[in-house]
N, C-alpha and C. Protein backbone atom coordinates (compact mmCIF):
# COMPACT_ATOMS: atom_id res chain seq x y z
N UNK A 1 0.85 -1.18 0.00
CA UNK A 1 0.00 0.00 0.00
C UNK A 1 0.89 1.23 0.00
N UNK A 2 0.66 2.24 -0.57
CA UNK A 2 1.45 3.25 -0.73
C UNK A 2 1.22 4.31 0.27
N UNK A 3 1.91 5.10 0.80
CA UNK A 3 2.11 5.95 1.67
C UNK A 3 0.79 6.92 1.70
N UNK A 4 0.08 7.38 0.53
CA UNK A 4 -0.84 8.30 0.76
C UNK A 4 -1.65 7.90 0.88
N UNK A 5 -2.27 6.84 -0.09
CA UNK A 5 -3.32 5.75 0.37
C UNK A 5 -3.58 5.44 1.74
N UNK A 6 -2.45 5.19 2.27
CA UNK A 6 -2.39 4.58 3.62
C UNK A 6 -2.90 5.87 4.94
N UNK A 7 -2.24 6.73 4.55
CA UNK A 7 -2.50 7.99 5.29
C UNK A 7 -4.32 8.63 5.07
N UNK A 8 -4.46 8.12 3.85
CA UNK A 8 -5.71 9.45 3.25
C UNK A 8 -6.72 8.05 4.21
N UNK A 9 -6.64 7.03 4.10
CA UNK A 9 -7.36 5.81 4.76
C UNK A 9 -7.72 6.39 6.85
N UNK A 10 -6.29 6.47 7.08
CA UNK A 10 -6.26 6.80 8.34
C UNK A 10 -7.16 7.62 9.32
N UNK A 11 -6.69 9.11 8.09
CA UNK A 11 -7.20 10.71 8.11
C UNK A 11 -8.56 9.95 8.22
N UNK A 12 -9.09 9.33 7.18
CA UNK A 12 -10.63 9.63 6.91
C UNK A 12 -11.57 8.46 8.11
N UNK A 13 -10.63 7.71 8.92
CA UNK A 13 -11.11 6.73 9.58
C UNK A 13 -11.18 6.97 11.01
N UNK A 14 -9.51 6.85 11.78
CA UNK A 14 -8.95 6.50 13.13
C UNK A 14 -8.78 7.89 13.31
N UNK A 15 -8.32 9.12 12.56
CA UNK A 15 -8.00 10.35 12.79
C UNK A 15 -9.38 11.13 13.21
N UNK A 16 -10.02 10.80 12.48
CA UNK A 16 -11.42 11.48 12.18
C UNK A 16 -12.23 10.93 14.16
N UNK A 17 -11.97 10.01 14.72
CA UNK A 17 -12.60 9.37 15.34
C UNK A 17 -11.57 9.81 16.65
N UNK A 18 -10.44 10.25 16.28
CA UNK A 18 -9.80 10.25 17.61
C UNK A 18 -9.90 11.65 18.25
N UNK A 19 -10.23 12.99 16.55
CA UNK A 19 -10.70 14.55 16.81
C UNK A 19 -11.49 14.63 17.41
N UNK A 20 -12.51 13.59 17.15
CA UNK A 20 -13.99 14.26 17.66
C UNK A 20 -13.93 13.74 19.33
N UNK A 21 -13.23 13.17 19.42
CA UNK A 21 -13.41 12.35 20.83
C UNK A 21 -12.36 13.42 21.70
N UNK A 22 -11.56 13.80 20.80
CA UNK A 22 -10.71 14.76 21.53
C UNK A 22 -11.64 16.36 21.87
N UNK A 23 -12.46 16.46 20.77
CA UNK A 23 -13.43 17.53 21.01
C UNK A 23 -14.39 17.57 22.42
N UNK A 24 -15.04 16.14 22.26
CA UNK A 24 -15.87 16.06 23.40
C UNK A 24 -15.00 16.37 24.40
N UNK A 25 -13.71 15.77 24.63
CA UNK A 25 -13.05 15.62 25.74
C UNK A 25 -12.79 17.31 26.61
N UNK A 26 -12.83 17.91 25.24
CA UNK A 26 -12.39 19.83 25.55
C UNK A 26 -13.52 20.26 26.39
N UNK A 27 -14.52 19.66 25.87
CA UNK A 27 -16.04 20.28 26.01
C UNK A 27 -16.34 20.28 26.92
N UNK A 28 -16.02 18.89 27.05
CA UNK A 28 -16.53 18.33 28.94
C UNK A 28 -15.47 18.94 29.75
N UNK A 29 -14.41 19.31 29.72
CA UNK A 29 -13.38 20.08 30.70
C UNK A 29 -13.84 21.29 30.77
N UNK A 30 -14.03 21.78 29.84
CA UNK A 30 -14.67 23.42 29.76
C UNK A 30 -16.00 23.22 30.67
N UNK A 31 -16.96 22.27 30.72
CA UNK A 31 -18.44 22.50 31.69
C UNK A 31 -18.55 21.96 32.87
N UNK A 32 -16.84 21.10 33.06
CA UNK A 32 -17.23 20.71 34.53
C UNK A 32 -17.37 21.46 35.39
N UNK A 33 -18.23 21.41 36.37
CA UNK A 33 -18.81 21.93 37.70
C UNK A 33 -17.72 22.84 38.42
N UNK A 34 -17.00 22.43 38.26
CA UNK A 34 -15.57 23.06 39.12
C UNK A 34 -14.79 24.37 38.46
N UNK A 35 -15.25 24.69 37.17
CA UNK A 35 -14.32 25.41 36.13
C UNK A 35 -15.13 27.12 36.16
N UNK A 36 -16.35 26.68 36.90
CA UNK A 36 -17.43 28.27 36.91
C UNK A 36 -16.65 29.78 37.70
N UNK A 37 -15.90 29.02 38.55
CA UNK A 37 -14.92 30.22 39.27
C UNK A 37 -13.83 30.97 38.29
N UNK A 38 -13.07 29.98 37.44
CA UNK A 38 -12.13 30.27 36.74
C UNK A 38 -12.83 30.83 35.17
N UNK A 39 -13.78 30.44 34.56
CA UNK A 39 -14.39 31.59 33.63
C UNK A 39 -14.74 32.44 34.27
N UNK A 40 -15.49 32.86 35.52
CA UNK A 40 -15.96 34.22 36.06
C UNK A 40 -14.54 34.73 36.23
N UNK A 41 -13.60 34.79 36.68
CA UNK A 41 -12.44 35.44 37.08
C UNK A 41 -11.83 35.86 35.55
N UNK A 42 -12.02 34.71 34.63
CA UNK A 42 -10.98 35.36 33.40
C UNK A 42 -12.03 36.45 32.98
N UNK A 43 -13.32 36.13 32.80
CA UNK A 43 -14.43 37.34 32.32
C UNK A 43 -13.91 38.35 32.41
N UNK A 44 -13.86 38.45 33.86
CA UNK A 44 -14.15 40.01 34.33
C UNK A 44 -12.52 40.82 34.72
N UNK A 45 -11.51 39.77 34.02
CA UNK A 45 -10.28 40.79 33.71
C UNK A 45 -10.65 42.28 33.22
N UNK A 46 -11.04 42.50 31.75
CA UNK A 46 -11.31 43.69 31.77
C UNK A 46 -11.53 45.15 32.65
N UNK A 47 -12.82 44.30 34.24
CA UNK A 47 -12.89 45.49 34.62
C UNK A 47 -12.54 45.15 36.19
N UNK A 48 -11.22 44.72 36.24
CA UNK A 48 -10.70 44.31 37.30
C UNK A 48 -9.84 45.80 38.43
N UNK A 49 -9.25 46.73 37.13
CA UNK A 49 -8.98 47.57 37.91
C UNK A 49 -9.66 49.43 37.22
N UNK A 50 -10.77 49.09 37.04
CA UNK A 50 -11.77 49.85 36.88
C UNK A 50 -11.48 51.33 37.90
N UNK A 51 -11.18 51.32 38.93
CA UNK A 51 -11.65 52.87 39.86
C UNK A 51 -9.87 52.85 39.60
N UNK A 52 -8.95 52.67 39.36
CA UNK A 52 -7.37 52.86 39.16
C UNK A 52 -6.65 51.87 38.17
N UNK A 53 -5.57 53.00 37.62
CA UNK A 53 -5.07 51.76 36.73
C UNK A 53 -4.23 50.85 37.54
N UNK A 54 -3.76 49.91 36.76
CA UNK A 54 -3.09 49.13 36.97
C UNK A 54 -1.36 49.39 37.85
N UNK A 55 -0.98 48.60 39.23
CA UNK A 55 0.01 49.07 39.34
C UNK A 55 1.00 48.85 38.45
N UNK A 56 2.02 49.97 38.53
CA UNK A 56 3.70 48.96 37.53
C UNK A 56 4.37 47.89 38.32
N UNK A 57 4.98 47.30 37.66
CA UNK A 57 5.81 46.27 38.15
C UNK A 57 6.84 46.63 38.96
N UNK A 58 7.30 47.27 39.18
CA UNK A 58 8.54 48.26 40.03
C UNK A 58 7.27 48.46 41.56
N UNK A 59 6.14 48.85 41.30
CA UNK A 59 5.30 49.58 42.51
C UNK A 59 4.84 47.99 43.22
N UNK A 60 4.60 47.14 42.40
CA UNK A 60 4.29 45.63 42.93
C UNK A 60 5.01 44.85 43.72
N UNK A 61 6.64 45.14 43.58
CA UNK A 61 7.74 44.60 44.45
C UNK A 61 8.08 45.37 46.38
């Protein structure tokens, strides 16, 4: 069997089957129960230092 054959076989079979399973796998990490703290916190970066800017790195030490 020749190399692309063999590959284009793969892609369209075991590859195809191992993405989507890798997809679910994202999906379900992204909605577990435990992850609601850490999207609310990245959210609301934007208006984290809202009434002052941000300190510098020199004022942080």
């Amino acid at each position: 069997m020749e190399t692309y054959s063999f590959l284009r076989e793969f892609a369209d079979s075991w590859m195809l089957l191992m993405l989507f399973l890798f997809f679910v796998g994202v999906i379900l990490w992204v909605m577990r129960p435990g992850s609601n703290k850490t999207h609310r916190d990245t959210a609301n970066i934007p208006f984290r230092y809202e009434d002052k800017p941000a300190a510098s790195e020199e004022a942080r030490k």
